[in-house]
PDB file of N, CA and C in Angstrom:
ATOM      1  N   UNK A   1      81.057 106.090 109.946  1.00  0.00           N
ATOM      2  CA  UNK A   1      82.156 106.431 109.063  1.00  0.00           C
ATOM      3  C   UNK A   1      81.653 106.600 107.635  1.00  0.00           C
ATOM      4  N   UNK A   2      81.985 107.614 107.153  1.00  0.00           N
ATOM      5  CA  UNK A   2      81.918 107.902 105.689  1.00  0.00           C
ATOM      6  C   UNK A   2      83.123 107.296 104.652  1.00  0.00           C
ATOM      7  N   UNK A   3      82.445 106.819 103.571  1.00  0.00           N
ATOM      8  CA  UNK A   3      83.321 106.404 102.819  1.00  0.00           C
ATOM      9  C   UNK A   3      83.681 107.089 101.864  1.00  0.00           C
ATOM     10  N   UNK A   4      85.183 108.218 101.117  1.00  0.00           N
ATOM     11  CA  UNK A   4      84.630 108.883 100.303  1.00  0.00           C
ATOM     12  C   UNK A   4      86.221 108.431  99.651  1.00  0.00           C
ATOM     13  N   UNK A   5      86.545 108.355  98.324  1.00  0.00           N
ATOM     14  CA  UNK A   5      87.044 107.977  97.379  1.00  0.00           C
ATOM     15  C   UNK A   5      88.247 107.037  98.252  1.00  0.00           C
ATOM     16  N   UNK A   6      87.977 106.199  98.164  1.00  0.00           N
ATOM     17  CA  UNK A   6      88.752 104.683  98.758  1.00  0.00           C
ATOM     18  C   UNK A   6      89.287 104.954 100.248  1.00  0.00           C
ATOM     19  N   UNK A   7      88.546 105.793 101.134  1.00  0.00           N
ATOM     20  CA  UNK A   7      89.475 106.413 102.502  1.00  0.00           C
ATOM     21  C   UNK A   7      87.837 106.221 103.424  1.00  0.00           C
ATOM     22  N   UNK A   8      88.173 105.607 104.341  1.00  0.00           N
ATOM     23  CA  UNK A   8      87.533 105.722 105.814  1.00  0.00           C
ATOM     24  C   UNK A   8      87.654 107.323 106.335  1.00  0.00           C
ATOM     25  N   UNK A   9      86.674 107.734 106.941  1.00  0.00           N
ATOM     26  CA  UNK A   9      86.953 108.674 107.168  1.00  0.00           C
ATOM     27  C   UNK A   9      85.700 109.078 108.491  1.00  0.00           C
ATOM     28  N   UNK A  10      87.093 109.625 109.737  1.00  0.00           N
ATOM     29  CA  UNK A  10      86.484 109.449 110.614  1.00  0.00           C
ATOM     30  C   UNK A  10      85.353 110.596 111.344  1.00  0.00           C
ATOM     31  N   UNK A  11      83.664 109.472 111.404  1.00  0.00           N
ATOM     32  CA  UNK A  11      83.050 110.728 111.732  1.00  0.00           C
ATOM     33  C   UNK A  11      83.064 111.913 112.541  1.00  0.00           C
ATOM     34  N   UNK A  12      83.497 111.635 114.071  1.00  0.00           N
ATOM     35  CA  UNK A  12      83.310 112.857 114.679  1.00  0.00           C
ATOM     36  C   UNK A  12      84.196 114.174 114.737  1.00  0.00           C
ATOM     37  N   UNK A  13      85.458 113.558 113.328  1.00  0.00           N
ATOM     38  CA  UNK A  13      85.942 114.946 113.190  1.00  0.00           C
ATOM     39  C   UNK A  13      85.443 115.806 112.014  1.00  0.00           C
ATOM     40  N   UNK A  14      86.065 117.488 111.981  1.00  0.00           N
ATOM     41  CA  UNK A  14      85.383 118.448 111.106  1.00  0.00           C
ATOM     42  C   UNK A  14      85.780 117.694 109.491  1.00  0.00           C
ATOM     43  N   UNK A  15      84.910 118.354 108.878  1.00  0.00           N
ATOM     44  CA  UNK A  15      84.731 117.599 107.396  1.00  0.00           C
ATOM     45  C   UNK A  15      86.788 118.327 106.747  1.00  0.00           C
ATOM     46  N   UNK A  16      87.395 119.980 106.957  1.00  0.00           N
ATOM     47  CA  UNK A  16      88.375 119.762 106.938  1.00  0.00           C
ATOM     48  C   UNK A  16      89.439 118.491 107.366  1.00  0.00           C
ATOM     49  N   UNK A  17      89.514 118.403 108.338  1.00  0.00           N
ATOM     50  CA  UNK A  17      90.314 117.799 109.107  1.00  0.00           C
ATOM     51  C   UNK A  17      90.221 116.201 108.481  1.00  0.00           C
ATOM     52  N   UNK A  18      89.030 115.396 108.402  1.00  0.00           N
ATOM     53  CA  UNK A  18      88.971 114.391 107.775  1.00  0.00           C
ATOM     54  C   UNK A  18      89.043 114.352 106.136  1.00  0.00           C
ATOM     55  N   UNK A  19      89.100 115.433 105.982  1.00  0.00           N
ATOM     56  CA  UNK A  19      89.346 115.261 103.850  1.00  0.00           C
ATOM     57  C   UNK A  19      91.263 115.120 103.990  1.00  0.00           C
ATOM     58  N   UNK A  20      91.492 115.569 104.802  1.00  0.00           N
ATOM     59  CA  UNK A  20      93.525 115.199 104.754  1.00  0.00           C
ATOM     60  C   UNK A  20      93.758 113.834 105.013  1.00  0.00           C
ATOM     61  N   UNK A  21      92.863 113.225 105.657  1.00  0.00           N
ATOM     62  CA  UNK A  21      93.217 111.493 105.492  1.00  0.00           C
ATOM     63  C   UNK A  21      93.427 110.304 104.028  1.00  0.00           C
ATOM     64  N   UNK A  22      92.667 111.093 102.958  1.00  0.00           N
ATOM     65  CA  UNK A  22      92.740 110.921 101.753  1.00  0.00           C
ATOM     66  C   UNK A  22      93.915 111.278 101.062  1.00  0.00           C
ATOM     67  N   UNK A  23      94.843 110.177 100.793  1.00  0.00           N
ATOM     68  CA  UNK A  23      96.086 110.609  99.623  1.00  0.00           C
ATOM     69  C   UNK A  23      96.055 111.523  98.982  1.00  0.00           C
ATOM     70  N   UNK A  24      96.851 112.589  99.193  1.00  0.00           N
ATOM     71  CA  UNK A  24      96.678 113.636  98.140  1.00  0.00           C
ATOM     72  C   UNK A  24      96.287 115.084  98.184  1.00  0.00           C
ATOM     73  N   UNK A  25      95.327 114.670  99.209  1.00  0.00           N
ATOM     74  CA  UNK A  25      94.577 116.214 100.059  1.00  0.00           C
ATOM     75  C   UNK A  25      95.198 116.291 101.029  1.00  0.00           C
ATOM     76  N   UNK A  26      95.545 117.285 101.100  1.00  0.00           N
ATOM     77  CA  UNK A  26      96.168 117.955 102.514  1.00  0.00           C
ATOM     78  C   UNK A  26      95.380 119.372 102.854  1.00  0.00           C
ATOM     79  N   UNK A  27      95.611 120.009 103.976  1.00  0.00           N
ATOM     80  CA  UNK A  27      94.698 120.677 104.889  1.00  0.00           C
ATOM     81  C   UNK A  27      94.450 121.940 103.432  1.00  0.00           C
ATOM     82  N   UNK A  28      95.276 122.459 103.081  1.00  0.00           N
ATOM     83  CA  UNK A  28      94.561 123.703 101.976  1.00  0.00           C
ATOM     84  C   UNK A  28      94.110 123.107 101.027  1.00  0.00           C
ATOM     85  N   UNK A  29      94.045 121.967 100.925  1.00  0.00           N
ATOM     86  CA  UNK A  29      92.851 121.320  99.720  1.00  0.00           C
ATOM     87  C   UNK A  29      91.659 120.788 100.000  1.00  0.00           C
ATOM     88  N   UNK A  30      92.215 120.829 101.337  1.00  0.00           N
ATOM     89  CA  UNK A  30      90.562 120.189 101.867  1.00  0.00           C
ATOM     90  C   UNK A  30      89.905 121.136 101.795  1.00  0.00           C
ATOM     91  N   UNK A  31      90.207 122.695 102.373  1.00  0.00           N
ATOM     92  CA  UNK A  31      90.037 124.113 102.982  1.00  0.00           C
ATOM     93  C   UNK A  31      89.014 124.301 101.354  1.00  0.00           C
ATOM     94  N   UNK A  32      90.007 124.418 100.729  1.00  0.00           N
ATOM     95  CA  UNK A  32      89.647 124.548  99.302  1.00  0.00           C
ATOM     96  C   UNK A  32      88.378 123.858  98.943  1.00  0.00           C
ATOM     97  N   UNK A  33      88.305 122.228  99.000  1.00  0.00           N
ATOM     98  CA  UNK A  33      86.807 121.539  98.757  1.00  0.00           C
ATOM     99  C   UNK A  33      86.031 122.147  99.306  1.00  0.00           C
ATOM    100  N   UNK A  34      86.195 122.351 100.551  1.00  0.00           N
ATOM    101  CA  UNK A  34      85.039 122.861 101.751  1.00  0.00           C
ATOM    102  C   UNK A  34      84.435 124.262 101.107  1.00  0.00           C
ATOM    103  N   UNK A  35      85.311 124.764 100.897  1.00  0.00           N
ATOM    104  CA  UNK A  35      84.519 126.170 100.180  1.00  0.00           C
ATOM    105  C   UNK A  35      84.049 126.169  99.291  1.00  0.00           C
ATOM    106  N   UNK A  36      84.862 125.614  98.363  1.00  0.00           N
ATOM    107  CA  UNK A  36      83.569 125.004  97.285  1.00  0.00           C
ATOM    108  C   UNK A  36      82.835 124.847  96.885  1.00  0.00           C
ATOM    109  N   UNK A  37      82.040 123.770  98.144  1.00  0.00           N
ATOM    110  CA  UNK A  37      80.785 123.082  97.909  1.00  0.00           C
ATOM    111  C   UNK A  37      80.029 123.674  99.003  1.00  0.00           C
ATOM    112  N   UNK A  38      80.502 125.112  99.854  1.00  0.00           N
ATOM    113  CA  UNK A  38      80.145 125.654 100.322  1.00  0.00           C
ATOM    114  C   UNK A  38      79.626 125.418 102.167  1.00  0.00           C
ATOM    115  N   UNK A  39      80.580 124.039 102.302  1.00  0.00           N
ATOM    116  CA  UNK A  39      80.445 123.612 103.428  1.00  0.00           C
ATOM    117  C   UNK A  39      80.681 124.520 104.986  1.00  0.00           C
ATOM    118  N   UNK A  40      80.443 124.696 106.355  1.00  0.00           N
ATOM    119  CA  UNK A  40      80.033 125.163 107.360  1.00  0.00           C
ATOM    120  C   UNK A  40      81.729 124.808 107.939  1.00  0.00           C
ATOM    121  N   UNK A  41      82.457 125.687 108.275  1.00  0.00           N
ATOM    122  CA  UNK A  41      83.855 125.106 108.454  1.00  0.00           C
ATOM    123  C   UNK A  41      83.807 124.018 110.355  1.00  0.00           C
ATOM    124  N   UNK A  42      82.332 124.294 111.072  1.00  0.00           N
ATOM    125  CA  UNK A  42      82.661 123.118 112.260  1.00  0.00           C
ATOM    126  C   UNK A  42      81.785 121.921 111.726  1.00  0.00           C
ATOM    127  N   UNK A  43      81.037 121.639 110.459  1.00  0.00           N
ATOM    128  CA  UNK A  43      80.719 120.824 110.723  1.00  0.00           C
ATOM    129  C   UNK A  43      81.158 119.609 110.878  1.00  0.00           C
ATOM    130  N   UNK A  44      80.700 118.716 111.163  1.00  0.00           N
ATOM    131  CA  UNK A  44      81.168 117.257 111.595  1.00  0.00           C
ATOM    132  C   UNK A  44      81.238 116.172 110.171  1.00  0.00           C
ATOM    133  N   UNK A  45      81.647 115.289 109.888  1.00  0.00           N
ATOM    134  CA  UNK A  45      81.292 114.601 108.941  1.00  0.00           C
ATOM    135  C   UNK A  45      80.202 113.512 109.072  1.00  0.00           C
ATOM    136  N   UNK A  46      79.964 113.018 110.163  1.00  0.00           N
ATOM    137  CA  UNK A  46      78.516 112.522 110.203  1.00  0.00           C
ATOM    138  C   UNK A  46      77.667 113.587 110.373  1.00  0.00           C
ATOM    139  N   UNK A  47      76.892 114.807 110.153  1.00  0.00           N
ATOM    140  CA  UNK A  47      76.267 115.438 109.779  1.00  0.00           C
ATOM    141  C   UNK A  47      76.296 116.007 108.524  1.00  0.00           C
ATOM    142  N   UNK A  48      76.643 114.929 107.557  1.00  0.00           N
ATOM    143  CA  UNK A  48      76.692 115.582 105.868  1.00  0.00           C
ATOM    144  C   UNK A  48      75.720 114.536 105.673  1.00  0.00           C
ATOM    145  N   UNK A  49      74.923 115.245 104.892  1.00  0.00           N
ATOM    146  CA  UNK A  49      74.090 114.725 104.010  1.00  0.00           C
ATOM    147  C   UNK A  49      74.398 113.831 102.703  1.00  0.00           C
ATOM    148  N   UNK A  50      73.887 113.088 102.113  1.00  0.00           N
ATOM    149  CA  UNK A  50      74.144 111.998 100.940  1.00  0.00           C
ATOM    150  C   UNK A  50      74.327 113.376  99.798  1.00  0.00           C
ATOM    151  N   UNK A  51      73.892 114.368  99.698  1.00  0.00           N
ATOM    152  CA  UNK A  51      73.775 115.288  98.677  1.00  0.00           C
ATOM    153  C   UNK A  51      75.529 116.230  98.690  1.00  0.00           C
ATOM    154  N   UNK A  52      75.776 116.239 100.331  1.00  0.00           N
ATOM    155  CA  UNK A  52      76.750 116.973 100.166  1.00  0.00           C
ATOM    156  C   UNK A  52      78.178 115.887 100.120  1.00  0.00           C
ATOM    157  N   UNK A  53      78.146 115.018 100.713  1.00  0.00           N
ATOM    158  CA  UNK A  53      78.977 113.879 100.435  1.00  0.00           C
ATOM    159  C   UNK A  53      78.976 113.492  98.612  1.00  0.00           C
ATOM    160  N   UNK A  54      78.588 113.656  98.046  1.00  0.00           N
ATOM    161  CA  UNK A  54      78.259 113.813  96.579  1.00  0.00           C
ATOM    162  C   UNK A  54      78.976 114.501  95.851  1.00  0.00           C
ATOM    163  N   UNK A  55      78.888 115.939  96.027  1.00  0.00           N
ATOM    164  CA  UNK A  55      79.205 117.345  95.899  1.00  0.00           C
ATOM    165  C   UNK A  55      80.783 117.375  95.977  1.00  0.00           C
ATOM    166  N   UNK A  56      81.042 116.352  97.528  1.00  0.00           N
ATOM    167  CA  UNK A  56      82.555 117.020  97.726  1.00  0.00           C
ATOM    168  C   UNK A  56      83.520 115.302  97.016  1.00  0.00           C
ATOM    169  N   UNK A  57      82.669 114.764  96.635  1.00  0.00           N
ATOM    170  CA  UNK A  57      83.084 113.527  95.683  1.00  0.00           C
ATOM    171  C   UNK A  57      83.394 114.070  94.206  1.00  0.00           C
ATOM    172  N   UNK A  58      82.716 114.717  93.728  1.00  0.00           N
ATOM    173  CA  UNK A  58      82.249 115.111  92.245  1.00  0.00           C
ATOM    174  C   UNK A  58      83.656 116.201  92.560  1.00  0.00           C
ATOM    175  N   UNK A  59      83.743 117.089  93.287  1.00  0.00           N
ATOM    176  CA  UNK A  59      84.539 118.529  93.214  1.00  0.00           C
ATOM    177  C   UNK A  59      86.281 117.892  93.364  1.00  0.00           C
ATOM    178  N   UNK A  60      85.909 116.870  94.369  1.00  0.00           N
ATOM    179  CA  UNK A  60      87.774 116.397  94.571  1.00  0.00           C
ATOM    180  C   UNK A  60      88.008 115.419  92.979  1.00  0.00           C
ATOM    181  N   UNK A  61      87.311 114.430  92.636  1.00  0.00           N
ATOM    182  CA  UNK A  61      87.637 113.733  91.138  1.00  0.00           C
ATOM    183  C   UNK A  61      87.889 114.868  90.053  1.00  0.00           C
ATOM    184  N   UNK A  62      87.129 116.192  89.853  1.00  0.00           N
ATOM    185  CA  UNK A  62      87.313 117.258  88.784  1.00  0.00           C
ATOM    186  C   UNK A  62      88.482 117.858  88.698  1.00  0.00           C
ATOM    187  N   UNK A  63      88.970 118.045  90.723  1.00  0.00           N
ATOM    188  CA  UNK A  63      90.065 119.156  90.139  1.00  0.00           C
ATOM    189  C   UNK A  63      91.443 118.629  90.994  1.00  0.00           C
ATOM    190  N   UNK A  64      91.317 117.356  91.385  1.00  0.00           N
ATOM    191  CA  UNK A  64      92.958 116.799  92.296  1.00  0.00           C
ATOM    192  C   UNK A  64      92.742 115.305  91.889  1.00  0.00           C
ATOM    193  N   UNK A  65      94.381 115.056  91.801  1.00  0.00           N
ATOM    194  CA  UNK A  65      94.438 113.226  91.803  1.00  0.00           C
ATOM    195  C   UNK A  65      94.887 113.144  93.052  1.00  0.00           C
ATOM    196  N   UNK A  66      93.959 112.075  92.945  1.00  0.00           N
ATOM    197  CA  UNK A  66      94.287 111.441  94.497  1.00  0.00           C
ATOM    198  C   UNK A  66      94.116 109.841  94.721  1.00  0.00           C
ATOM    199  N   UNK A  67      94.657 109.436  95.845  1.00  0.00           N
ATOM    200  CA  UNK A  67      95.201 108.150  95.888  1.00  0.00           C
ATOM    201  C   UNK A  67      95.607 107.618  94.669  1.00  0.00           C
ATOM    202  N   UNK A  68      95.393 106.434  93.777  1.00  0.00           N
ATOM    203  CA  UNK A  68      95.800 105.433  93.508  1.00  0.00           C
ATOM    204  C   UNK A  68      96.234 106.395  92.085  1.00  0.00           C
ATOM    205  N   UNK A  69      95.353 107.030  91.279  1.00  0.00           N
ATOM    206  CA  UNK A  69      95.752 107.697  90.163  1.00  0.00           C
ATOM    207  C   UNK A  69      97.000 108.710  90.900  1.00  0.00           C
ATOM    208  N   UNK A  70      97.231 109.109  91.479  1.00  0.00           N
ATOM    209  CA  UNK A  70      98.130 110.298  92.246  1.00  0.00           C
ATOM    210  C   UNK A  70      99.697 109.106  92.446  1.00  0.00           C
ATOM    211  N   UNK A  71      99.639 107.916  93.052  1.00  0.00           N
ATOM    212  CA  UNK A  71      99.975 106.628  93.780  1.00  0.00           C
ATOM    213  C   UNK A  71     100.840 106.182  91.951  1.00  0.00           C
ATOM    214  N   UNK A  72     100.218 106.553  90.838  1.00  0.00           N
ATOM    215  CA  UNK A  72     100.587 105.896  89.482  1.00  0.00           C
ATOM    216  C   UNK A  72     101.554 107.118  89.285  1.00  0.00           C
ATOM    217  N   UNK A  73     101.124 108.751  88.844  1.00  0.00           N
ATOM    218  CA  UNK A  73     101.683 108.890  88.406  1.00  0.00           C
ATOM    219  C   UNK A  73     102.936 109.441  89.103  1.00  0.00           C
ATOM    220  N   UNK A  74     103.201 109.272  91.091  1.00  0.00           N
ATOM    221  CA  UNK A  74     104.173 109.416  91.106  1.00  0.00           C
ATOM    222  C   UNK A  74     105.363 108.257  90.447  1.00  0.00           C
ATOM    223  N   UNK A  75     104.678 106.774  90.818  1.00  0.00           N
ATOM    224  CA  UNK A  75     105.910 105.814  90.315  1.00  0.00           C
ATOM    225  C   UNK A  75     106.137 105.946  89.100  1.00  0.00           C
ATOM    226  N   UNK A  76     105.207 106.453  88.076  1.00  0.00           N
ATOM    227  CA  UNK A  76     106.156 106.660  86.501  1.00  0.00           C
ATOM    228  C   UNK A  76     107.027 107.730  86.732  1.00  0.00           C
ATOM    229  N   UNK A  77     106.709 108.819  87.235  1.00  0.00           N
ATOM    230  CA  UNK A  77     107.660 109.911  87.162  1.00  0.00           C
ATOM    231  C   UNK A  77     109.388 109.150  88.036  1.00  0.00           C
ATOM    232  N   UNK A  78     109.175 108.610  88.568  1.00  0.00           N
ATOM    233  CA  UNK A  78     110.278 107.876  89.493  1.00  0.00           C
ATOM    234  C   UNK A  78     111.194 106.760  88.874  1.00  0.00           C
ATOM    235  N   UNK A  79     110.254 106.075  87.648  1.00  0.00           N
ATOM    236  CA  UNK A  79     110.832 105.198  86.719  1.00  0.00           C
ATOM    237  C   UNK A  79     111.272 105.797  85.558  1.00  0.00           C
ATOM    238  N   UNK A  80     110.835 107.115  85.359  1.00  0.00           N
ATOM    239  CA  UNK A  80     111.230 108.428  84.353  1.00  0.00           C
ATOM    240  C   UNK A  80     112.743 108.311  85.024  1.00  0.00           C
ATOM    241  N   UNK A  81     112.718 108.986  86.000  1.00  0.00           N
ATOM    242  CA  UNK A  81     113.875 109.691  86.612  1.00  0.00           C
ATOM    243  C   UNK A  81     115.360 108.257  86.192  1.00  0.00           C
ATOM    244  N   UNK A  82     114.776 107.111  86.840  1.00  0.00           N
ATOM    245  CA  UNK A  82     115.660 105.898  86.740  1.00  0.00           C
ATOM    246  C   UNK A  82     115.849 105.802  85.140  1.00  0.00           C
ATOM    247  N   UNK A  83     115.067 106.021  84.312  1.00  0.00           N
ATOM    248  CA  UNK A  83     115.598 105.827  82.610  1.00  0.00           C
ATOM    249  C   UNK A  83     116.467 106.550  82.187  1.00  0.00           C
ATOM    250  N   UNK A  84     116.550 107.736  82.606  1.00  0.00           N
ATOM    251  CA  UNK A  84     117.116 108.917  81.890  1.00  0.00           C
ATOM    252  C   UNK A  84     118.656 108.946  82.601  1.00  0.00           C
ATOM    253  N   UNK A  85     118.659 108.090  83.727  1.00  0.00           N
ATOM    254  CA  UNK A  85     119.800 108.191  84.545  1.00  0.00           C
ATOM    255  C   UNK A  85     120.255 109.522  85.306  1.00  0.00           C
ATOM    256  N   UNK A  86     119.674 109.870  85.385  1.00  0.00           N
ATOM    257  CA  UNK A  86     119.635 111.271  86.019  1.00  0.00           C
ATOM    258  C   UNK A  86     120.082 111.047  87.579  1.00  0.00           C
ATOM    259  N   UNK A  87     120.692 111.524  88.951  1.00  0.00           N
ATOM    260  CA  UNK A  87     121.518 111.466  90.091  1.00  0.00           C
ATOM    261  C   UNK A  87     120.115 110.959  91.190  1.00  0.00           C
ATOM    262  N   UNK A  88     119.092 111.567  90.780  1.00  0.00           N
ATOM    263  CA  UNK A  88     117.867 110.802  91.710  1.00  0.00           C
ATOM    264  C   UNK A  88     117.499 109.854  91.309  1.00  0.00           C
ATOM    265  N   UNK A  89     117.495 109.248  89.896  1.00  0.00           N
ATOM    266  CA  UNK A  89     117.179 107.931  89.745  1.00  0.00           C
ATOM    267  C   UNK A  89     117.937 107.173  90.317  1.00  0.00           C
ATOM    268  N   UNK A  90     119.633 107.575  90.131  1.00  0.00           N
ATOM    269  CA  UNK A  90     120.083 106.544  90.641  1.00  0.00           C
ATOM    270  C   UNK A  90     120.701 106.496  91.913  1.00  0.00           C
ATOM    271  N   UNK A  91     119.782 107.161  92.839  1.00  0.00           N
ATOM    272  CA  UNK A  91     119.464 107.231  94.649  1.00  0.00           C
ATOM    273  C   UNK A  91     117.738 106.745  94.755  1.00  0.00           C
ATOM    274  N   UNK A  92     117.546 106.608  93.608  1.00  0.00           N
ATOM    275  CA  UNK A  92     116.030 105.782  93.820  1.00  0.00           C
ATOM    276  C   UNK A  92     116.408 104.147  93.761  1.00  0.00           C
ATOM    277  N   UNK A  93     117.251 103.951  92.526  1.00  0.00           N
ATOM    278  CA  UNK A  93     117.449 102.713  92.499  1.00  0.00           C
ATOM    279  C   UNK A  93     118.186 101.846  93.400  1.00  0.00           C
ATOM    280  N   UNK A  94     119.239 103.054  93.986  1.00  0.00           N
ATOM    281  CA  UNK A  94     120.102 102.307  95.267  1.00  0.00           C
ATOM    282  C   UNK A  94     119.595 102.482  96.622  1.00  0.00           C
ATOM    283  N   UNK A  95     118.267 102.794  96.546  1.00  0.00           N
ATOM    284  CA  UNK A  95     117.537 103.096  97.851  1.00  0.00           C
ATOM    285  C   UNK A  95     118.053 103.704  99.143  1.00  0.00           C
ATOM    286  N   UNK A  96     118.778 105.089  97.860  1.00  0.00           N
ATOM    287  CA  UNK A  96     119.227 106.198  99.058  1.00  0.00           C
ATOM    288  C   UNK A  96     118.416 107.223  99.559  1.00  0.00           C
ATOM    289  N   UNK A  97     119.238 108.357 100.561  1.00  0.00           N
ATOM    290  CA  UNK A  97     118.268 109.630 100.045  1.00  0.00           C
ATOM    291  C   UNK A  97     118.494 110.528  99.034  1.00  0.00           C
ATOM    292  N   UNK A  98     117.627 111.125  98.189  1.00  0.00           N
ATOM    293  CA  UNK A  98     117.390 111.891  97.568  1.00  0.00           C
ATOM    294  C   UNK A  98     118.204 113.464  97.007  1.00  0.00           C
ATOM    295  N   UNK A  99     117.837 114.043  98.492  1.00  0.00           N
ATOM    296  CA  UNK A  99     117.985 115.305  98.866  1.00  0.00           C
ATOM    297  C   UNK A  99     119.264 115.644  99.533  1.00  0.00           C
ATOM    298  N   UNK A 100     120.388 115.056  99.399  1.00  0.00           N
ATOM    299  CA  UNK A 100     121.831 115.848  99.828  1.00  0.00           C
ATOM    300  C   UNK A 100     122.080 115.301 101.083  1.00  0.00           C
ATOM    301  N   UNK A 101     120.635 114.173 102.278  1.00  0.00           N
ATOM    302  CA  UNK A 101     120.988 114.017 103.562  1.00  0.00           C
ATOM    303  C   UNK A 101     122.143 112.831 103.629  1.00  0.00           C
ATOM    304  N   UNK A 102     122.926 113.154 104.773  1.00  0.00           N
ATOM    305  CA  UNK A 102     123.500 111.923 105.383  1.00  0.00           C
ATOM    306  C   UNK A 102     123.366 111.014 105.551  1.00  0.00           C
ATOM    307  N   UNK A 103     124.335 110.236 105.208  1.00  0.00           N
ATOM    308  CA  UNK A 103     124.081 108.422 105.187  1.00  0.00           C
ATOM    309  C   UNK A 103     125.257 108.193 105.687  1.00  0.00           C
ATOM    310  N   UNK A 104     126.624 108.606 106.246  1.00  0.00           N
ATOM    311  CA  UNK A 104     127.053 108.201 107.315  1.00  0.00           C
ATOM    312  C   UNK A 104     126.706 107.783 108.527  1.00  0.00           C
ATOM    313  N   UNK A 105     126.184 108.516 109.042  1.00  0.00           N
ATOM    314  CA  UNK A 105     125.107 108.074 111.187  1.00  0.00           C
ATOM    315  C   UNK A 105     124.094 108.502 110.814  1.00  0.00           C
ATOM    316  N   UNK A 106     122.770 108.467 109.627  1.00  0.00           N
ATOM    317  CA  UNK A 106     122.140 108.693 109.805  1.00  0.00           C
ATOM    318  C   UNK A 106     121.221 108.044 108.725  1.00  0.00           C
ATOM    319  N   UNK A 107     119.957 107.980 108.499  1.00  0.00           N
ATOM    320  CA  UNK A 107     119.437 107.357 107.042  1.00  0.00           C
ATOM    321  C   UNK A 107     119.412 105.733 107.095  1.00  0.00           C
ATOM    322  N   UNK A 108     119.256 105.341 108.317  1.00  0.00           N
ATOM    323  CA  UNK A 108     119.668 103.890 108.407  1.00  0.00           C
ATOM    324  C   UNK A 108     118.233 103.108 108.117  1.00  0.00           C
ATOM    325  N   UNK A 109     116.885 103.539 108.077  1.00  0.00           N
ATOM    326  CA  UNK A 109     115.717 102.709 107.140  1.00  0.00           C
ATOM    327  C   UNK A 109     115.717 102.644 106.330  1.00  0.00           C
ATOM    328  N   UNK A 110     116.545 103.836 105.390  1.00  0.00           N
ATOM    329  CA  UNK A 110     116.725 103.522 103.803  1.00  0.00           C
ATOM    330  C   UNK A 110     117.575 102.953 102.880  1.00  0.00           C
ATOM    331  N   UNK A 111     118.794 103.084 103.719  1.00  0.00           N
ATOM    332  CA  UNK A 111     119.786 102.520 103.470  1.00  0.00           C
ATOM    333  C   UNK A 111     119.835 101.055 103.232  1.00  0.00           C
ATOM    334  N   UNK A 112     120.416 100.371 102.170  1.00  0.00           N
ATOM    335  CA  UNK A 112     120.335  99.082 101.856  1.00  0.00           C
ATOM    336  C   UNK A 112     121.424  98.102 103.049  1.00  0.00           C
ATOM    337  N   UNK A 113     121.395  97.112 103.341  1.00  0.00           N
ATOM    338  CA  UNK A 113     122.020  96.167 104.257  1.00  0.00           C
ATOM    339  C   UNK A 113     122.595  95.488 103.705  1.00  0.00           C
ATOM    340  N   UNK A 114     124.206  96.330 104.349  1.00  0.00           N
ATOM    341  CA  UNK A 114     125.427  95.593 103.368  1.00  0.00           C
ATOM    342  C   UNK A 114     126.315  94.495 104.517  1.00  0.00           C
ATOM    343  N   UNK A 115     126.076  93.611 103.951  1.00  0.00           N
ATOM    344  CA  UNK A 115     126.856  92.107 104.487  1.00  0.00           C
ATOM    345  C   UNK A 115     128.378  92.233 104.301  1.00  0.00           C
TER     346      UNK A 115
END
């Protein structure tokens, strides 16, 4: 297993496929690293070298946040939303949904538990 910015990452799949396990990257950003740094689209991730494991370290910190910096600035933007009082803050704060869905028969993990 390769370790590449705080994510396990499992060897015998393609170096795409394992850069989406990392917060933040998803498959056209991985697509994106990979070309990049000019990577072989079957290779494996235990067949990267310390040089190219490097490469695709250096290229994802330059141009995407990911995990924990990515992990920060969604919760400020979310504690933004709750200051300003705005209709999603305050479905953030009452731990509804968001987006217009149902909370009559439906939405019942998010929904708070009323006694």
């Amino acid at each position: 297993m390769s370790y590449i910015l705080g994510t396990n990452l499992v060897s015998n799949e393609q170096v795409e496929i394992a850069l989406t396990r990392i917060f933040g990257i998803g498959l056209k950003k991985a697509i994106q690293v990979c070309d990049q740094s000019g990577l072989n689209d079957n290779i494996k991730v235990n067949k990267l070298t310390k040089y190219q494991i490097d490469q695709i370290i250096k290229i994802i910190s330059q141009n995407y946040l990911v995990d924990s910096e990515l992990e920060r600035v969604i919760q400020r933007d979310i504690k933004q939303l709750m200051s300003i009082g705005c209709y999603r803050g305050f479905r953030h704060n009452a731990g509804l949904p968001l987006r217009g869905q149902r909370t009559h028969t439906n939405a019942k993990t998010c929904r708070p538990i009323e006694l």
